[in-house]
Protein backbone atom coordinates (compact mmCIF):
# COMPACT_ATOMS: atom_id res chain seq x y z
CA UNK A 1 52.31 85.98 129.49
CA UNK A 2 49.12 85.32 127.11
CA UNK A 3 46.35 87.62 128.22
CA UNK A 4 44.00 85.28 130.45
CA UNK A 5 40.49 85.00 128.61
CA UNK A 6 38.95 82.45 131.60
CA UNK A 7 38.72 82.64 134.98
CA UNK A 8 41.24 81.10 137.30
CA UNK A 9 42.10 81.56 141.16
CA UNK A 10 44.00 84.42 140.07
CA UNK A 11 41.46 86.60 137.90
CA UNK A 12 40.43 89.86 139.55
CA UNK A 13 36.77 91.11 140.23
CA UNK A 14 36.14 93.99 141.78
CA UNK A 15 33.31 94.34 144.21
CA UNK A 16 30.74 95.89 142.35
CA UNK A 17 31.37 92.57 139.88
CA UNK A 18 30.98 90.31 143.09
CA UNK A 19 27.87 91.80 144.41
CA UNK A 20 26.25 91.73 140.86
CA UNK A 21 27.30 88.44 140.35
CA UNK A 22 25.85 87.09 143.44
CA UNK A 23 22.59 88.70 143.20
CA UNK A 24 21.72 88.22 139.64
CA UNK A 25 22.02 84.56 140.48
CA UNK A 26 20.43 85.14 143.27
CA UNK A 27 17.61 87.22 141.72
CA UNK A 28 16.61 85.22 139.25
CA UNK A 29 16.13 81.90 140.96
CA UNK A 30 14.88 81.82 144.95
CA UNK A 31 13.96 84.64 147.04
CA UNK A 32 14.56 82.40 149.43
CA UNK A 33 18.21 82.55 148.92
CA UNK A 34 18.34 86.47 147.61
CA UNK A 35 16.65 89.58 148.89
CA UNK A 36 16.52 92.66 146.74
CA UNK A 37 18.76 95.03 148.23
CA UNK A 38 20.12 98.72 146.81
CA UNK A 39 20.79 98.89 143.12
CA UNK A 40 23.59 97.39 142.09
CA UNK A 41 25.46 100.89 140.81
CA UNK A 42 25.01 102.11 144.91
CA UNK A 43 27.06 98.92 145.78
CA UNK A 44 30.65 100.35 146.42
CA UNK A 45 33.58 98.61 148.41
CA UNK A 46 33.20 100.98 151.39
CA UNK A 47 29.29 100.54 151.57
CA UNK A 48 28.79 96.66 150.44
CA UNK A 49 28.40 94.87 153.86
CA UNK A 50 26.76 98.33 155.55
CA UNK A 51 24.51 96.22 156.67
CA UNK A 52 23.55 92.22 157.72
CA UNK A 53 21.03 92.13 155.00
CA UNK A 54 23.67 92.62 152.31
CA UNK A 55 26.23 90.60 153.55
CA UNK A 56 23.61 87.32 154.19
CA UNK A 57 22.40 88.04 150.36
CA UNK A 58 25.99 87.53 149.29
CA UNK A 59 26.95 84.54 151.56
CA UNK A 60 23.34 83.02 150.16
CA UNK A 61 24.32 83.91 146.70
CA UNK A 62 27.36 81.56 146.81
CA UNK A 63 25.10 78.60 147.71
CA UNK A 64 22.57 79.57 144.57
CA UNK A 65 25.47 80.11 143.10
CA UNK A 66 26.65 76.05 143.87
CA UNK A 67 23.51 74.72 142.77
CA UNK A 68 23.01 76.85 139.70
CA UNK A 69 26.13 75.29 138.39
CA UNK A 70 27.72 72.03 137.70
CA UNK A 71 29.99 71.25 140.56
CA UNK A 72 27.58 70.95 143.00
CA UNK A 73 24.35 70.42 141.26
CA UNK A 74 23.95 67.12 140.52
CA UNK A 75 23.13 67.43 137.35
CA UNK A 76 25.27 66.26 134.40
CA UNK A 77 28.59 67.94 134.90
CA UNK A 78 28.32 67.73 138.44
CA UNK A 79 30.96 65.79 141.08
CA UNK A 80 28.48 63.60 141.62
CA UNK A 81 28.04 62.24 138.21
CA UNK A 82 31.60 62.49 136.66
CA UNK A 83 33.55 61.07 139.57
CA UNK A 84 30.69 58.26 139.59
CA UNK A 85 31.79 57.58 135.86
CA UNK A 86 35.45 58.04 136.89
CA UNK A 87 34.87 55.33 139.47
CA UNK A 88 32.93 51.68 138.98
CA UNK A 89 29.57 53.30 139.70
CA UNK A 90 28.31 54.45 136.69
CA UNK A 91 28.06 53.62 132.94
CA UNK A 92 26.98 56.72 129.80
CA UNK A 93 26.91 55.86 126.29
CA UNK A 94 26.97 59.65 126.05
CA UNK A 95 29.82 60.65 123.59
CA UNK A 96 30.20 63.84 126.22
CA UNK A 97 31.69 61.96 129.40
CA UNK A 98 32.85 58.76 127.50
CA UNK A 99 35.71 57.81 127.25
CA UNK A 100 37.45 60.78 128.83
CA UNK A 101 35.73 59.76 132.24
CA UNK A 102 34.36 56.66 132.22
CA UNK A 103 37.44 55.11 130.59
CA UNK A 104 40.24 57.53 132.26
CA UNK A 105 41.24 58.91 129.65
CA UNK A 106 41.25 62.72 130.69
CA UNK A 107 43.69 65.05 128.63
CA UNK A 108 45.08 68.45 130.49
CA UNK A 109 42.31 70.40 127.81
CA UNK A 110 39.56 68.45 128.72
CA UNK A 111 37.09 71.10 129.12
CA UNK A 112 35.11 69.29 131.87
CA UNK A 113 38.19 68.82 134.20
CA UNK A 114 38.55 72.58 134.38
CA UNK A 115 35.23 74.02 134.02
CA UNK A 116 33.54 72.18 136.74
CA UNK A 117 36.77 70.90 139.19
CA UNK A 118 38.91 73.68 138.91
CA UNK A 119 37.23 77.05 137.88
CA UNK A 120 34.09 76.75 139.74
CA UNK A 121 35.80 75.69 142.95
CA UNK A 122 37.83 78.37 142.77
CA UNK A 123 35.55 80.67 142.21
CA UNK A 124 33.36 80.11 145.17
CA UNK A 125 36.38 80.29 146.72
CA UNK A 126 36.92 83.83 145.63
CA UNK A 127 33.15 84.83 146.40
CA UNK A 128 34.16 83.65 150.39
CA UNK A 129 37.54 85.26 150.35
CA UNK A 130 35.63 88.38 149.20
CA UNK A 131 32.78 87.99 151.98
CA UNK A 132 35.42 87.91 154.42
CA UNK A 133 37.34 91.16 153.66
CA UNK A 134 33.89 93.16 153.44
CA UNK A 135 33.16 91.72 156.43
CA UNK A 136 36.13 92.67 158.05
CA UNK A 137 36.21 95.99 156.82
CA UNK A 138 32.30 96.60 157.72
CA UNK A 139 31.47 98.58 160.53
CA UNK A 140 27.03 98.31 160.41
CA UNK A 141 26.90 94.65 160.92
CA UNK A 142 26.13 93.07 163.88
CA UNK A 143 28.38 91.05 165.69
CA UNK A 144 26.27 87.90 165.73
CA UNK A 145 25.84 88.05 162.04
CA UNK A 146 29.41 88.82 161.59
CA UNK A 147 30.19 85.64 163.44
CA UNK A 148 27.70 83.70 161.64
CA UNK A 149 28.78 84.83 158.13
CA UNK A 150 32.39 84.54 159.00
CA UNK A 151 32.18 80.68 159.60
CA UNK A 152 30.16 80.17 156.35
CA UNK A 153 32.54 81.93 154.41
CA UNK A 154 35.55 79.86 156.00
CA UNK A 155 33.20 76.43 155.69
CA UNK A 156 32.78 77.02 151.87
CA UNK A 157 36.55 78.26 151.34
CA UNK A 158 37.37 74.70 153.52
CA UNK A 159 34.91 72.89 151.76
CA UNK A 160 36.20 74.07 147.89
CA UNK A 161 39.70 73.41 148.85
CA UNK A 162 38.81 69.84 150.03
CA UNK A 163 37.91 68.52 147.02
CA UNK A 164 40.70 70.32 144.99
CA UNK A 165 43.30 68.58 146.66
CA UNK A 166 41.50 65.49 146.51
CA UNK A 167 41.17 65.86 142.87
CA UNK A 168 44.60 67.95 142.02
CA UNK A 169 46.55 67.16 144.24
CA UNK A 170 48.72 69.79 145.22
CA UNK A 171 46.83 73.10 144.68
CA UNK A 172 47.24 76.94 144.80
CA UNK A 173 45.70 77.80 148.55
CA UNK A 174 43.94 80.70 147.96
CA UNK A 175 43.05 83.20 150.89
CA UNK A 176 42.95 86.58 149.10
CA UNK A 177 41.28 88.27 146.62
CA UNK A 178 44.30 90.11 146.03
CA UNK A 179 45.21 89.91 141.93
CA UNK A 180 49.20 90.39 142.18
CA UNK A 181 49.39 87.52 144.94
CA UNK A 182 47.41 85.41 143.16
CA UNK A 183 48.41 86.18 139.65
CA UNK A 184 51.17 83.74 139.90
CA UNK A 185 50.54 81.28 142.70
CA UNK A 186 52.16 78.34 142.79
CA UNK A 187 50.69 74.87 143.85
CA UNK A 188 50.71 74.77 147.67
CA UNK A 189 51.65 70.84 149.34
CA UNK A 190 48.82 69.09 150.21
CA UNK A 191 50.04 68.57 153.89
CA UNK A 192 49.82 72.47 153.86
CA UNK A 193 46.05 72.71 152.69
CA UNK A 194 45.27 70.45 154.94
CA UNK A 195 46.10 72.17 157.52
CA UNK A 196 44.80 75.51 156.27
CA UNK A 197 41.03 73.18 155.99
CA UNK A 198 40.91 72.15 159.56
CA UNK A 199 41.76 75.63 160.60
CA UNK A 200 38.76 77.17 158.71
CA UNK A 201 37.05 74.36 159.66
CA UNK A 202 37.42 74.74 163.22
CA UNK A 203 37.65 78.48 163.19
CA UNK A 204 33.77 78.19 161.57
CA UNK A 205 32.89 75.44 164.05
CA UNK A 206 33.44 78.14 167.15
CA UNK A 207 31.52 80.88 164.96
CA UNK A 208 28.56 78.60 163.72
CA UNK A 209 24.79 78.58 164.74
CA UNK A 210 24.11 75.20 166.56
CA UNK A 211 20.78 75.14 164.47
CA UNK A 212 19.35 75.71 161.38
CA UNK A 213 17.26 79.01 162.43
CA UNK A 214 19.44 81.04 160.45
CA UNK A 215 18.09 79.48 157.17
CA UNK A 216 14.26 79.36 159.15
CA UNK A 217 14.72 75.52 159.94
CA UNK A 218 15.62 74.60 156.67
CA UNK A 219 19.11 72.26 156.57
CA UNK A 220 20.43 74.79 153.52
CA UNK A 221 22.96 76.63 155.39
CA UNK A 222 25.95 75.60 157.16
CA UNK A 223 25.64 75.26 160.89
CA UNK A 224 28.05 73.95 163.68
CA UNK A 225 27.32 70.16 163.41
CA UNK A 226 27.91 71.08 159.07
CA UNK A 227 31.27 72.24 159.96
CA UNK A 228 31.87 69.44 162.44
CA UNK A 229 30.53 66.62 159.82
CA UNK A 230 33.09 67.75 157.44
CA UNK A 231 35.82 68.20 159.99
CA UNK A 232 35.61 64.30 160.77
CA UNK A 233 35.84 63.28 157.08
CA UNK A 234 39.12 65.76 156.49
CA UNK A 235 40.48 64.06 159.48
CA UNK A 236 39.53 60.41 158.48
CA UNK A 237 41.46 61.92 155.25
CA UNK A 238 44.65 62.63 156.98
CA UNK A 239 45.50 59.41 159.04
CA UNK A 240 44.16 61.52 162.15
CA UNK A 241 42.34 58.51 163.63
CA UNK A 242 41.45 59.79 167.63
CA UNK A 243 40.00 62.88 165.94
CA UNK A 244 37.88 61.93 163.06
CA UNK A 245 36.31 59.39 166.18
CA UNK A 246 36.07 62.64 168.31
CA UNK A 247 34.36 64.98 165.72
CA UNK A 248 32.31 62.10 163.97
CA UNK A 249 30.79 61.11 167.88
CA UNK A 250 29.53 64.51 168.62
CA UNK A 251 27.81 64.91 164.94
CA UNK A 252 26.16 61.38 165.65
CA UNK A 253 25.17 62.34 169.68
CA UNK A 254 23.52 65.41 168.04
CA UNK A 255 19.61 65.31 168.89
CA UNK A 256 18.83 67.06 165.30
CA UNK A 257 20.09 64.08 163.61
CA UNK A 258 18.88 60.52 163.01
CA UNK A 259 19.17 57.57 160.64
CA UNK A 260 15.67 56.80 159.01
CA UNK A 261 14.28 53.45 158.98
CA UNK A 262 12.51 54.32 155.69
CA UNK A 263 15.04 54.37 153.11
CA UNK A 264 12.42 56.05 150.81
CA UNK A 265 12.39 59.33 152.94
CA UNK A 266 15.91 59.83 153.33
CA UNK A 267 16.86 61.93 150.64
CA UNK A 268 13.58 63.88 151.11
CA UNK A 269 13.94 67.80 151.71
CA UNK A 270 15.21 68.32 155.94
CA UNK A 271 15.11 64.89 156.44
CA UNK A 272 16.20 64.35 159.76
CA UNK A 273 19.36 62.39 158.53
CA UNK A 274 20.16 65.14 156.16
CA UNK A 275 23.72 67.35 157.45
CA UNK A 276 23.60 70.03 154.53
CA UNK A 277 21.15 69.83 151.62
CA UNK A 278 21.29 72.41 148.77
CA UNK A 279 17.88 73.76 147.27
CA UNK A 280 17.55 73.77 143.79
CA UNK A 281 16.73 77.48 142.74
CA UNK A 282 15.37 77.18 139.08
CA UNK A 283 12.05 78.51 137.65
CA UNK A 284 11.57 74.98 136.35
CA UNK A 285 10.12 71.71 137.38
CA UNK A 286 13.38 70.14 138.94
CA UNK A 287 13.46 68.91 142.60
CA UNK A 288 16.96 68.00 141.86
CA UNK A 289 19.28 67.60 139.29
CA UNK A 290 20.54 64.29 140.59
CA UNK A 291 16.36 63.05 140.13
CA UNK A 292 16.00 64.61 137.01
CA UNK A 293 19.64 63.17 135.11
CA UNK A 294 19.44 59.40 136.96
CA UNK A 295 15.59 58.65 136.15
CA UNK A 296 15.00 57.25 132.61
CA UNK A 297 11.97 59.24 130.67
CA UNK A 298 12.76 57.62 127.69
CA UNK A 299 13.56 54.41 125.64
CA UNK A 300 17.25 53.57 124.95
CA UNK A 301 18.32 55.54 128.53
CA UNK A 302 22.26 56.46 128.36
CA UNK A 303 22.94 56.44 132.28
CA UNK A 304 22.90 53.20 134.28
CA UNK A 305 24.88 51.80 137.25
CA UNK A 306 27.83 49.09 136.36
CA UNK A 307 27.49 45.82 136.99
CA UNK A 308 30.14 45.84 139.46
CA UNK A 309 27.91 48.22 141.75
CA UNK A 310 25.08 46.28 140.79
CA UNK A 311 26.60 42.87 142.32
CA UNK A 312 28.29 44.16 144.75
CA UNK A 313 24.72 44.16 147.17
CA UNK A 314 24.49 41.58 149.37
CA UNK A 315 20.94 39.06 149.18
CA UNK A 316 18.60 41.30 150.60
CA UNK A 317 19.80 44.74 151.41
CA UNK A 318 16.72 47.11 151.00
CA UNK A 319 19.28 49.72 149.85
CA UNK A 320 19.58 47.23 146.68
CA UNK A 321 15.58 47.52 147.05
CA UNK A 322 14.70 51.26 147.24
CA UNK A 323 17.83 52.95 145.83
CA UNK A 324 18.46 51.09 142.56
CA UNK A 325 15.75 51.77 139.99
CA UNK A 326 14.64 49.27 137.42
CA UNK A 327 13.63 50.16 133.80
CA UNK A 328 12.19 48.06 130.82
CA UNK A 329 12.73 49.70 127.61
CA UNK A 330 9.01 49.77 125.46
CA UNK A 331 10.84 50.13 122.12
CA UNK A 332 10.08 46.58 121.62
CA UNK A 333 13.64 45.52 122.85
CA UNK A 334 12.31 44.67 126.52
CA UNK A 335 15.91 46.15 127.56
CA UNK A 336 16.26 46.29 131.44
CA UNK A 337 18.33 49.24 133.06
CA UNK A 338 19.14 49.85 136.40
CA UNK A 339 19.99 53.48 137.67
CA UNK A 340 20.29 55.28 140.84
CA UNK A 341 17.01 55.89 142.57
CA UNK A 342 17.91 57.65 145.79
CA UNK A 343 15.99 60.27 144.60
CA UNK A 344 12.77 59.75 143.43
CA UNK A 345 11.46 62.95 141.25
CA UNK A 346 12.34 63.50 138.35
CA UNK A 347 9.92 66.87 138.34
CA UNK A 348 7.20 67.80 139.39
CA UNK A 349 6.18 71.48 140.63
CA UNK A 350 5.93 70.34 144.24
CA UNK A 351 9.22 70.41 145.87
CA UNK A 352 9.63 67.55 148.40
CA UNK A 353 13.70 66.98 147.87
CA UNK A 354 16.50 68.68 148.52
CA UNK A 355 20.09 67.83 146.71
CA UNK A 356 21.68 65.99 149.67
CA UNK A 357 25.82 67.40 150.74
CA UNK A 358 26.20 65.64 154.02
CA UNK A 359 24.55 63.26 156.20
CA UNK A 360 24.65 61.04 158.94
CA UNK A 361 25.01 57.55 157.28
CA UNK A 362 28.64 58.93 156.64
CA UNK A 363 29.50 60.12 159.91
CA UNK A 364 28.87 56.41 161.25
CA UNK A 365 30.95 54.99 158.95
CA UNK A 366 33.63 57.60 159.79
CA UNK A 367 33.79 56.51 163.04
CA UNK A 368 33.85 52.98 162.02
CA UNK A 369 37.26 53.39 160.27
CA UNK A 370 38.69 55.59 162.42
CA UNK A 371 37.67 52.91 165.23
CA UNK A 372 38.82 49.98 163.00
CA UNK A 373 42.26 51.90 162.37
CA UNK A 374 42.36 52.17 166.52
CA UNK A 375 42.35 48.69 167.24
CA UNK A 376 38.57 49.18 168.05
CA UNK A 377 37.38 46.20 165.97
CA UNK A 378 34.82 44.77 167.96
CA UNK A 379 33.23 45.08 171.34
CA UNK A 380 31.32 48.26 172.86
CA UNK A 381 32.21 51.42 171.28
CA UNK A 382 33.90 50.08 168.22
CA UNK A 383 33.86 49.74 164.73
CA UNK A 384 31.80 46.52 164.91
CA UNK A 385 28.68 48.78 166.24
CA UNK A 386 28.78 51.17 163.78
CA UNK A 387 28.94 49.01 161.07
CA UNK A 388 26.07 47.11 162.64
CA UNK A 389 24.15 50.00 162.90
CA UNK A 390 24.44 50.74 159.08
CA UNK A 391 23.98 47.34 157.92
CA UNK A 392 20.82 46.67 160.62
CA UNK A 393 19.22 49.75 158.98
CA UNK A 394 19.29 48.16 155.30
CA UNK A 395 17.93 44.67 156.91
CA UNK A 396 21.20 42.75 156.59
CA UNK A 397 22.37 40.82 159.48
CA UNK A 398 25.56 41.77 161.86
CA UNK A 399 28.74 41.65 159.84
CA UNK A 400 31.08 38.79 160.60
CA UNK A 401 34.62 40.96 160.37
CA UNK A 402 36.25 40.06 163.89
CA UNK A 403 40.01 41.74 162.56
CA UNK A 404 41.50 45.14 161.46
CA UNK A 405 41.93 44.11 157.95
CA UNK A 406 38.52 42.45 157.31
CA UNK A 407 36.86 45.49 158.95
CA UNK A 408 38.38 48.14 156.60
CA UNK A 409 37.59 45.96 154.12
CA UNK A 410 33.78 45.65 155.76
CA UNK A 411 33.49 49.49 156.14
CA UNK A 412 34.98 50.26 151.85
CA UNK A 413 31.98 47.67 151.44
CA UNK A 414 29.64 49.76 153.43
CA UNK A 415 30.15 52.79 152.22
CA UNK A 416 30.40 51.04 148.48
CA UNK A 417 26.52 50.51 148.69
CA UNK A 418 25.70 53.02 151.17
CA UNK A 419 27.06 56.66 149.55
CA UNK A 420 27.38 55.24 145.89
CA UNK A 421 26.56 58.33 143.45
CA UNK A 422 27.02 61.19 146.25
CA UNK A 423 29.58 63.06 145.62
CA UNK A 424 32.38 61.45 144.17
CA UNK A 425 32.81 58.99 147.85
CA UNK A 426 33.76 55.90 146.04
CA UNK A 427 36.14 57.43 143.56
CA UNK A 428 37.76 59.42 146.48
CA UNK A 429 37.69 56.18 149.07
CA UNK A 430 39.62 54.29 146.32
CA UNK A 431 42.12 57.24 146.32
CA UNK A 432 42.63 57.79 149.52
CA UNK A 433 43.03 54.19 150.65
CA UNK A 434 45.27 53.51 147.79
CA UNK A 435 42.85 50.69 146.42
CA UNK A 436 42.36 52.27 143.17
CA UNK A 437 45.09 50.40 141.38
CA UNK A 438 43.56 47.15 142.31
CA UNK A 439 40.33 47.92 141.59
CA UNK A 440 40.35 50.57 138.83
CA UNK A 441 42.53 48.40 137.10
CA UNK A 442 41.01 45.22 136.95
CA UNK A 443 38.11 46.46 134.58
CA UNK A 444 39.61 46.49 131.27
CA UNK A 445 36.77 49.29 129.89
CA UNK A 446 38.80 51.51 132.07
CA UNK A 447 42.34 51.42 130.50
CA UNK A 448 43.76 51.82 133.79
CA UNK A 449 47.10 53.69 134.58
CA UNK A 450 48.43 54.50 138.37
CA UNK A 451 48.71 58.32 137.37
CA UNK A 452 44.78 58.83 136.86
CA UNK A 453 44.55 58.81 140.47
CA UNK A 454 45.07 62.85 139.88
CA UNK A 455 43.30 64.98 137.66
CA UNK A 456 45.25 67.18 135.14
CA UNK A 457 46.26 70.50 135.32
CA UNK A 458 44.33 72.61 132.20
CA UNK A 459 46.84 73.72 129.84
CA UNK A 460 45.31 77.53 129.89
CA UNK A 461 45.87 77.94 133.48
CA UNK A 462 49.77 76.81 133.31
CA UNK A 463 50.08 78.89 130.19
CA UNK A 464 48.56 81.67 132.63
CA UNK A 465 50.82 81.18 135.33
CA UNK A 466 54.32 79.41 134.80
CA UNK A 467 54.33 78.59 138.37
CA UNK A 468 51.79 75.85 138.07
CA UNK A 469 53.21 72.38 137.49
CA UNK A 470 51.77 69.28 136.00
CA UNK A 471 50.58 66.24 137.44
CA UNK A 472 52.24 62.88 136.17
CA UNK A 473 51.15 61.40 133.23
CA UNK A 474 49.61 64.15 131.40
């Protein structure tokens, strides 16, 4: 076996690494996110969760950890950007991301692929799996904190796995920190993660705060309605119609939550729509990434929305209005762009937005399909309302869908021009529904082929571990 020179869900740290891994992130970006705590050569196994203070600076690190790098920063090797680029949302003249994103044409070494949708992942998934055998082996926490950290560590290990087996496929499940049952893990079904998800999920749901006074009112740690939120969407995910209604009800009954008229304030730090926002924790001028890599600042701007997102608002939808951004070029060319505008800094030294994870907008629309797939199409309590609901909010007028197949169709529209560039949604809707062959490959800049519905498995981690299998067509 070649000696492994990356990381991978099988790589060993020991706990001294873990702990200085966490708090030099930590350290050197928010002290919001990381105390100071005990040198980091007094940090043993038997001593690192002695205390609550310890074990909250590691679960915090994993989140600066997140937003530090490129999976879940928003920034340009982010989920949010690539998987807008792998979908119809977003064009880049940037020799980096094009083709092998924008045009499908990923390779099993594409550097990308494994850097920011397998290793990192995986890696936060190692930081919770650690957390939750310190934890358990801790005797000078408290058992509210103990509770508290536990369903963090099982949201973000639930959370990670998500969108590798969205992306992947199947996928090692990884539960252990343990090197020799790791070393040589094979890919687990996706049935089977599934199932591991909701457990965490609703294992964390029990142990969660119902408010955000852990994180002192700020929406930057998970809480119960978090845990919930993302518990409807996994079961939207897995045919499991009566539940994703169930779970998606009591996020949107939830008095800390509401949709904001003002489309201009909803991406704004604790906005009362926002779920779980991430806070940027850099000693620059960056609100967010997602601002700072979508505004233009200069002529000849590389990163635009398609055309086919462009179009695809209806005649007066203030979401056409305040999220798309319009730029004239002043190179003489008069060149207009257009380019996501959700957020609206692209820095500044006052911090007024948050990088947005989860909100409400979505759980509405969850219930809508899961409604739509119950034979709740229209009437009181159906699909039809929800839908409504969305579409009254960006000043368009009830939508005319009276059957099960124009509603589903309705609700891909909705959440088309509603969640566009968050996340990855559109390139994962398309998935999931099975709609990507039909509209992936009708757009002949994307060289279409059925198997790019799965990301490839990096040739260093199969050359790692001879249990891991390819995916078709790589």
């Amino acid at each position: 076996m070649k000696n492994r020179k990356k990381y991978s869900p099988v790589k060993p740290l020991n706990w001294v690494s873990f702990i200085a891994i966490l708090f030099t992130i930590g350290l050197g970006s928010c002290e919001k996110f990381i105390r100071i705590e005990p040198p980091i050569d007094q940090i043993v196994r038997a001593n690192v969760f002695s205390d609550d203070a310890a074990a909250i600076s590691a679960i915090r690190g994993i989140y600066s950890a997140m937003i530090s790098e490129g999976f879940a920063n928003g920034a340009l090797s982010s989920a949010t950007y690539l998987l807008a680029l792998s979908a119809d949302e977003m064009k880049t003249t940037e020799t980096k991301f094009q083709p092998p994103f924008y045009s499908n044409s990923l390779l099993a070494g594409t550097e990308n692929v494994y850097t920011i949708f397998w290793k990192q992942p995986y890696t936060y998934i190692y930081y919770a799996n650690a957390i939750l055998e310190g934890m358990a082996a801790s005797t000078g926490m408290t058992a509210a904190n103990k509770l508290q950290l536990e369903g963090e560590a099982k949201f973000v290990r639930a959370f990670c796995h998500f969108y590798l087996v969205n992306l992947f496929g199947d996928v090692p499940l990884v539960q252990t920190t343990d090197y020799q049952q790791n070393r040589t893990i094979s890919r687990t079904p996706a049935q089977q993660v599934y199932q591991q998800i909701i457990a965490d999920l609703l294992d964390a749901k029990e142990k969660l705060a119902g408010d955000y006074s852990i994180s002192n009112t700020e929406r930057i740690r998970p809480n119960k309605a978090v845990a919930t939120a993302l518990l409807a969407r996994v079961y939207l995910y897995t045919d499991d119609w009566a539940n994703a209604e169930t779970q998606a009800s009591a996020v949107i009954g939830n008095s800390n939550y509401r949709l904001l008229d003002d489309l201009n304030q909803v991406f704004l730090k604790n906005s009362e729509e926002s779920i779980w926002q991430l806070m940027t924790v850099t000693s620059s001028s960056i609100n967010t990434y997602e601002g700072n890599i979508f505004i233009p600042v200069s002529n000849n701007w590389s990163r635009y929305v398609t055309s086919e997102l462009l179009t695809a608002f209806e005649a007066n939808d203030k979401r056409r209005e305040h999220w798309i951004g319009t730029y004239t070029s002043t190179d003489g060319t008069n060149t207009i762009t257009y380019y996501p505008f959700k957020y609206k800094i692209s820095s500044g030294t006052t911090i007024t937005e948050y990088s947005m994870v989860m909100r409400l907008a979505e759980q509405y629309l969850i219930r809508a399909e899961a409604r739509a797939q119950q034979n709740k199409v229209t009437g009181a309590n159906s699909a039809e309302t929800d839908v409504n609901t969305i579409r009254g909010r960006a000043g368009l007028n009830p939508t005319v869908a009276n059957t099960k197949a124009a509603m589903l169709l309705a609700i891909e529209q909705e959440r088309r021009v509603e969640l566009f560039t968050e996340w990855g949604h559109r390139w994962l809707d398309l998935k999931r529904t099975n709609r990507a062959n039909a509209v992936l490959g009708a757009l002949s800049y994307k060289n279409w082929q059925s198997t790019d519905v799965l990301f490839p498995i990096n040739t260093t981690e199969m050359d790692n571990n001879p249990n891991l299998t390819q995916n078709p067509g790589y």
